[in-house]
Protein backbone atom coordinates (compact mmCIF):
# COMPACT_ATOMS: atom_id res chain seq x y z
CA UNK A 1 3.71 21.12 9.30
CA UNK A 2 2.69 17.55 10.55
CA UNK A 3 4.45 16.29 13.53
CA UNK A 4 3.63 12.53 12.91
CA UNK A 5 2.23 10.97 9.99
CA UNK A 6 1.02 6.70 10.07
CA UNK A 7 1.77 5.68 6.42
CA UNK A 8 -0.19 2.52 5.62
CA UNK A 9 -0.11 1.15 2.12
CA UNK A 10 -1.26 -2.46 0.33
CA UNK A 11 -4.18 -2.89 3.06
CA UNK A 12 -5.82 -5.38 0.00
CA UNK A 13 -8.98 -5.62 2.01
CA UNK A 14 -8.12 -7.23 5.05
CA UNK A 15 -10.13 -5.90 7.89
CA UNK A 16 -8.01 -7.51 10.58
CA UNK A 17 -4.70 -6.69 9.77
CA UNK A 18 -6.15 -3.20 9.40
CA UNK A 19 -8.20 -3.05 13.01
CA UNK A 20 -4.85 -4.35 14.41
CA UNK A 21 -3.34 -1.50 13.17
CA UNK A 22 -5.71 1.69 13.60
CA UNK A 23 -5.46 0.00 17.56
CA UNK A 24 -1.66 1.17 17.78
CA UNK A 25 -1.33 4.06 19.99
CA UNK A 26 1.08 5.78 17.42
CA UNK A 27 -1.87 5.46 14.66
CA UNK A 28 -4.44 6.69 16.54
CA UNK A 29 -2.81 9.92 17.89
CA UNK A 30 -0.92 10.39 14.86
CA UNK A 31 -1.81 14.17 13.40
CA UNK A 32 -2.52 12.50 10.01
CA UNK A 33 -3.14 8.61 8.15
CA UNK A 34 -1.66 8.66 5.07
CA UNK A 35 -2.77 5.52 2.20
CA UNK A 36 -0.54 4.67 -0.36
CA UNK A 37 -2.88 2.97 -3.04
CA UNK A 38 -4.29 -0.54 -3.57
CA UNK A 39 -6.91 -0.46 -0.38
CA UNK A 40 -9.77 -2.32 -1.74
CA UNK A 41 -8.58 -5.76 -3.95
CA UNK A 42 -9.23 -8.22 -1.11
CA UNK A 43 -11.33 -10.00 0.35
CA UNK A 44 -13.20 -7.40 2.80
CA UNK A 45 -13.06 -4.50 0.12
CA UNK A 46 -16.71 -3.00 1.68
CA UNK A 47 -15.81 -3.51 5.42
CA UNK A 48 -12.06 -1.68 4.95
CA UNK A 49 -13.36 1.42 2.93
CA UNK A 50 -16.30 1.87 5.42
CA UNK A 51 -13.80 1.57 8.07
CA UNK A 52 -11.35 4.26 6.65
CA UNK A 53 -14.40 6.54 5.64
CA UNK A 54 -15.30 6.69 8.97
CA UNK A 55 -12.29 8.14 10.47
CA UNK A 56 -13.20 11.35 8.55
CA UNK A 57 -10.44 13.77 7.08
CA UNK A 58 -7.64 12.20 9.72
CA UNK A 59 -6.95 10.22 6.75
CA UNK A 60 -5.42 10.96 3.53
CA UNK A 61 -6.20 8.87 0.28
CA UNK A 62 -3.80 7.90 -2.77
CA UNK A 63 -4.77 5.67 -4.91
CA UNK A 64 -3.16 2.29 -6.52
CA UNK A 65 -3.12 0.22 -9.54
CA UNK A 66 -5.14 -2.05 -7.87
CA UNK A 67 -7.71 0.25 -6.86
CA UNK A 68 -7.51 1.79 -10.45
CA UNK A 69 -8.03 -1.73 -12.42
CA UNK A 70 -10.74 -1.81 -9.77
CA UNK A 71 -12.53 1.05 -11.23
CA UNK A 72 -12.00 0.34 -14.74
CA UNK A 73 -13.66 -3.52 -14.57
CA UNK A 74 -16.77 -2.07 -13.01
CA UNK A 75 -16.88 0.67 -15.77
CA UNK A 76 -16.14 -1.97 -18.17
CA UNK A 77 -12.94 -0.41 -19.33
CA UNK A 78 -11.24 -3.78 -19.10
CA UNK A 79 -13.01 -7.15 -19.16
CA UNK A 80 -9.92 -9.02 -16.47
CA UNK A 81 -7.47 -8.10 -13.89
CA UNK A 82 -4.51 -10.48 -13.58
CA UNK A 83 -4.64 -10.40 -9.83
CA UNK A 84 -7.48 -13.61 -9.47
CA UNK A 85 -9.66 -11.84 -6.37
CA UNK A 86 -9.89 -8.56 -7.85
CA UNK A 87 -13.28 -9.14 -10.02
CA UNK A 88 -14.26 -10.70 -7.08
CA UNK A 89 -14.21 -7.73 -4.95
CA UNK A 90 -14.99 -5.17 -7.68
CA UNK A 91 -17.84 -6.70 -7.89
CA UNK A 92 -18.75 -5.87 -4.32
CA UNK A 93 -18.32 -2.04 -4.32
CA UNK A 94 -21.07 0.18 -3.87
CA UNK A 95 -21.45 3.32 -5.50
CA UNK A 96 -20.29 5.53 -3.30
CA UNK A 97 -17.01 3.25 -2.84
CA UNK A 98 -16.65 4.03 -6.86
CA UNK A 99 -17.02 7.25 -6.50
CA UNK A 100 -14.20 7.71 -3.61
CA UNK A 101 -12.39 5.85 -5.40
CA UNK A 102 -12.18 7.29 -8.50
CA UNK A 103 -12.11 10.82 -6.38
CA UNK A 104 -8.19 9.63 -5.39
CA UNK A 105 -5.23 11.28 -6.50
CA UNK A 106 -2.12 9.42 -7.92
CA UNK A 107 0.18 11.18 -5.31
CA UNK A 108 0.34 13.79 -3.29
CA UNK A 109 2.48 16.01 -0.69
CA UNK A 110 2.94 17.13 2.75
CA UNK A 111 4.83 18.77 4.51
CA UNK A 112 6.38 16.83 7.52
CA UNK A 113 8.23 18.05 10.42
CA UNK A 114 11.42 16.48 10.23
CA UNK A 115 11.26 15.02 6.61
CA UNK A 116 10.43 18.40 5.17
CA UNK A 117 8.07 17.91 1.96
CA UNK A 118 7.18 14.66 1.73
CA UNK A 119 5.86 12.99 -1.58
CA UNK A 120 3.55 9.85 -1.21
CA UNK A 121 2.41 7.87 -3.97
CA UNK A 122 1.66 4.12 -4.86
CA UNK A 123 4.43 2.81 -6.63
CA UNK A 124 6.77 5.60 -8.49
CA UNK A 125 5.98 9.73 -8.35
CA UNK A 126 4.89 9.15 -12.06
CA UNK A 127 3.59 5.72 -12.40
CA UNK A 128 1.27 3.33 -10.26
CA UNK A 129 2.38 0.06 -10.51
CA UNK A 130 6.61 0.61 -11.76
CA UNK A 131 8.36 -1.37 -9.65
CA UNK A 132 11.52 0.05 -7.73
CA UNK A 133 13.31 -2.09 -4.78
CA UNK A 134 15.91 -1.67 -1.64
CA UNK A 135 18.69 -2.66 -4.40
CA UNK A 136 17.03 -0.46 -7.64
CA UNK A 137 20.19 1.05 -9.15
CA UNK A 138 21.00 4.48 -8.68
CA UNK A 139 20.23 4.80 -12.73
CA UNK A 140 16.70 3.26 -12.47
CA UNK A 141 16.09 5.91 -9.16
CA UNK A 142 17.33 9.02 -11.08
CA UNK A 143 14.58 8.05 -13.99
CA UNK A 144 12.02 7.96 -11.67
CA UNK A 145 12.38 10.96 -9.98
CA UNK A 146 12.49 12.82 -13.36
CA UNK A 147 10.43 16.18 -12.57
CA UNK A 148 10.66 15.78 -9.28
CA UNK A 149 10.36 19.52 -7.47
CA UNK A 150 13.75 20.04 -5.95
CA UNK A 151 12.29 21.06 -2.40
CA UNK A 152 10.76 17.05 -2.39
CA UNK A 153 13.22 15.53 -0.46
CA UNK A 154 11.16 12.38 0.88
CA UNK A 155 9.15 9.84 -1.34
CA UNK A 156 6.79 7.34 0.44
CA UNK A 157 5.89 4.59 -2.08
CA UNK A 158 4.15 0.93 -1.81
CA UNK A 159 3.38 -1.67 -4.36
CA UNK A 160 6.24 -4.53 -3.63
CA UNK A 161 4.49 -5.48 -0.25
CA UNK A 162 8.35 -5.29 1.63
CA UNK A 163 9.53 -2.38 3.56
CA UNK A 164 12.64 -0.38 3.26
CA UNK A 165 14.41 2.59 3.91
CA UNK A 166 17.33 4.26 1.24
CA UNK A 167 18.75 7.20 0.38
CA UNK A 168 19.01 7.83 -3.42
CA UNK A 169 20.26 10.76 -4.96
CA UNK A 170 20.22 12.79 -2.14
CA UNK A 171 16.26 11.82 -1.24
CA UNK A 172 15.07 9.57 1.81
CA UNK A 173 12.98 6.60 -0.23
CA UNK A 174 10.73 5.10 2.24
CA UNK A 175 8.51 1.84 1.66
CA UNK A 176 6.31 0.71 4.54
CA UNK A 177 5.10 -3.05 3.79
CA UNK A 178 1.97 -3.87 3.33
CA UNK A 179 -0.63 -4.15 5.69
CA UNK A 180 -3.16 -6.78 4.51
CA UNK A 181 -0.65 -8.76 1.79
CA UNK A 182 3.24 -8.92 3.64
CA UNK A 183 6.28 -10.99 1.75
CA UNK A 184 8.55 -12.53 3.59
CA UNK A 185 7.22 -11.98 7.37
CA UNK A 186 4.36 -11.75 9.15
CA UNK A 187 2.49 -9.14 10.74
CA UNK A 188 0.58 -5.98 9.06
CA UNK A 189 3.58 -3.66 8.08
CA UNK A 190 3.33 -0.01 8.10
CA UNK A 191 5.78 3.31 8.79
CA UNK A 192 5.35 5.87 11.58
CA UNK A 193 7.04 9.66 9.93
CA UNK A 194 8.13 12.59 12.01
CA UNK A 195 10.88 13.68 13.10
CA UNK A 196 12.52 10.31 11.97
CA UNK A 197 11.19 7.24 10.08
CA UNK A 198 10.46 4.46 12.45
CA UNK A 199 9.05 1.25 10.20
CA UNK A 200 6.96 -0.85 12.20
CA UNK A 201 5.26 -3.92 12.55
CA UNK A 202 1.67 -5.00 14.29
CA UNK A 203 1.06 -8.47 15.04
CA UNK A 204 -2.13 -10.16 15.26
CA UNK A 205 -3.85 -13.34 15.40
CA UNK A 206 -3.16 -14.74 12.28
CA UNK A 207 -5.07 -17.95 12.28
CA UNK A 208 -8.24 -16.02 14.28
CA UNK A 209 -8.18 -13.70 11.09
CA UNK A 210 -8.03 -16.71 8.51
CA UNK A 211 -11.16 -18.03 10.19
CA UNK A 212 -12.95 -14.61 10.47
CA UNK A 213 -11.61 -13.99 6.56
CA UNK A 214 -12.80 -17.44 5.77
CA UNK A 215 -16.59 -16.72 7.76
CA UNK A 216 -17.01 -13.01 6.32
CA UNK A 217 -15.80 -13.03 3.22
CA UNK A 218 -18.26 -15.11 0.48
CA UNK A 219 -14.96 -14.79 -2.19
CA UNK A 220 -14.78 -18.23 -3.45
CA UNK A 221 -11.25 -19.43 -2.33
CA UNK A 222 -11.16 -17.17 0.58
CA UNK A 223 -9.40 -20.21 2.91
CA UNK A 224 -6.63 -20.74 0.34
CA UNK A 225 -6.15 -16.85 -0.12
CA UNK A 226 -6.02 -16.19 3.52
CA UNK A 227 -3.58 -18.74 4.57
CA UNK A 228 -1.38 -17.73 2.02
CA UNK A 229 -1.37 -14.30 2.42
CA UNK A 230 -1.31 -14.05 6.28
CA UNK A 231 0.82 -16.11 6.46
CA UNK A 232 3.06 -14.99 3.97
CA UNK A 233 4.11 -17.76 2.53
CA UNK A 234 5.52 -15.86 -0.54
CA UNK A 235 9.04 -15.14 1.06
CA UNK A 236 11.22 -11.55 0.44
CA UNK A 237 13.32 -14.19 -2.32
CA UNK A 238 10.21 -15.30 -3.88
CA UNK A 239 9.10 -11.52 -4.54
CA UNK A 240 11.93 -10.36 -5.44
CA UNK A 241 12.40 -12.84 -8.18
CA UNK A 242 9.24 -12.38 -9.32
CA UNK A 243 9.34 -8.19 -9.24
CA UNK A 244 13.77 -7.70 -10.60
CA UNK A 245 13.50 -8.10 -13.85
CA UNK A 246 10.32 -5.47 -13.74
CA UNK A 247 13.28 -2.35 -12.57
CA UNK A 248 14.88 -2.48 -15.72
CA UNK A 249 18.04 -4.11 -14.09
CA UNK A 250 18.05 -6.25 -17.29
CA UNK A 251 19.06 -3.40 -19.30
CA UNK A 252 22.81 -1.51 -18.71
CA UNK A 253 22.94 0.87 -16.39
């Protein structure tokens, strides 16, 4: 049984956002670092996994869709990715970053003190990149926890980039933010588990990390990228306009 568990999902390759982070005192004497999926598409995608790699087995890997359509361009599964910087940064994974990443499970559980067995995954238990939100109805929760083991009573998911907490159907839904790609307000988002769920924010020095993202990174439209994203100039509205219509809410409940 864990006593405290630092969820961070969506770090998209940001290296400050995630520094900032790993420096919170809660992070770094938490008994286990748990990723939620899409680490790499970014524009530090080298300098992030060599970061996380070298914290050793305090951290816990699931993988994304992002990471995923990462894997399958350099394999030459698929010839794009809709998300513009993503060739970009497949393109600048090493071997051994394929190989850990294509090592990563979809979802996984543990068991944490407080929470009980917790499930963690990317974006639903049985998909990677289905989209569920604060305001999913109940309908659209019940079809995603179909199979679900009973004694799961916790589900940690990413993907929309904007925490929440819910109860639905009896099970505590929890979705930290994202770390390196946040709608609607600043800061690198994550969640701290155990006993409770406390969701938390780290600031940083934005601008400083658009001009070290904008030094370091040799992605083509790194300034644009980085003053958009760290910024987040994509507001909670924005996103969730863009990601409604995607959790079936067009169709009766």
């Amino acid at each position: 049984m864990l006593n405290r568990v630092a969820v961070l999902s969506d770090i998209h390759g940001v290296l400050p956002a995630l520094e900032a982070v790993l420096a919170e005192p809660d992070v770094s004497t938490a008994d286990r670092i748990v990723l939620t999926g899409d680490i790499t598409a970014g524009p530090q995608p080298t300098q992030v996994l060599d970061l996380l790699t070298s914290l050793g087995d305090r951290v816990i890997w699931v993988s994304g869709n992002a990471d995923r359509e990462l894997l399958e361009f350099r394999g030459g599964q698929r010839d794009n990715i809709p998300d513009p910087i993503a060739p970009w940064a497949a393109s600048q994974l090493r071997e051994d970053h394929l190989d850990l990443l294509g090592s990563l499970p979809r979802s996984l559980s543990l068991p944490v003190n407080g929470l009980g067995m917790v499930l963690f995954c990317h974006a639903t238990p049985r998909d990677d990149e289905e989209v569920v939100l604060v305001d999913s109805r109940l309908d659209r929760w019940r079809e995603v926890f179909d199979g679900l083991d009973s004694d799961i009573r916790t589900v940690v998911c990413g993907h929309t980039h904007m925490p929440f907490v819910r109860l639905a159907h009896g099970r505590l839904v929890i979705n930290p933010g994202s770390i390196g790609m946040p709608y609607g307000r600043t800061g690198a988002h994550w969640a701290l588990l155990g006993p409770g769920v406390e969701l938390r924010t780290t600031d940083f020095d934005i601008q400083s990390a658009v001009t070290r993202l904008s030094q370091d990174s040799s992605y083509p439209d790194i300034t644009e990228w980085a003053d958009y994203f760290l910024h987040a100039r994509a507001t909670d509205a924005d996103a969730l306009a863009v990601f409604a219509p995607r959790d079936g809410r067009d169709h009766s409940p």
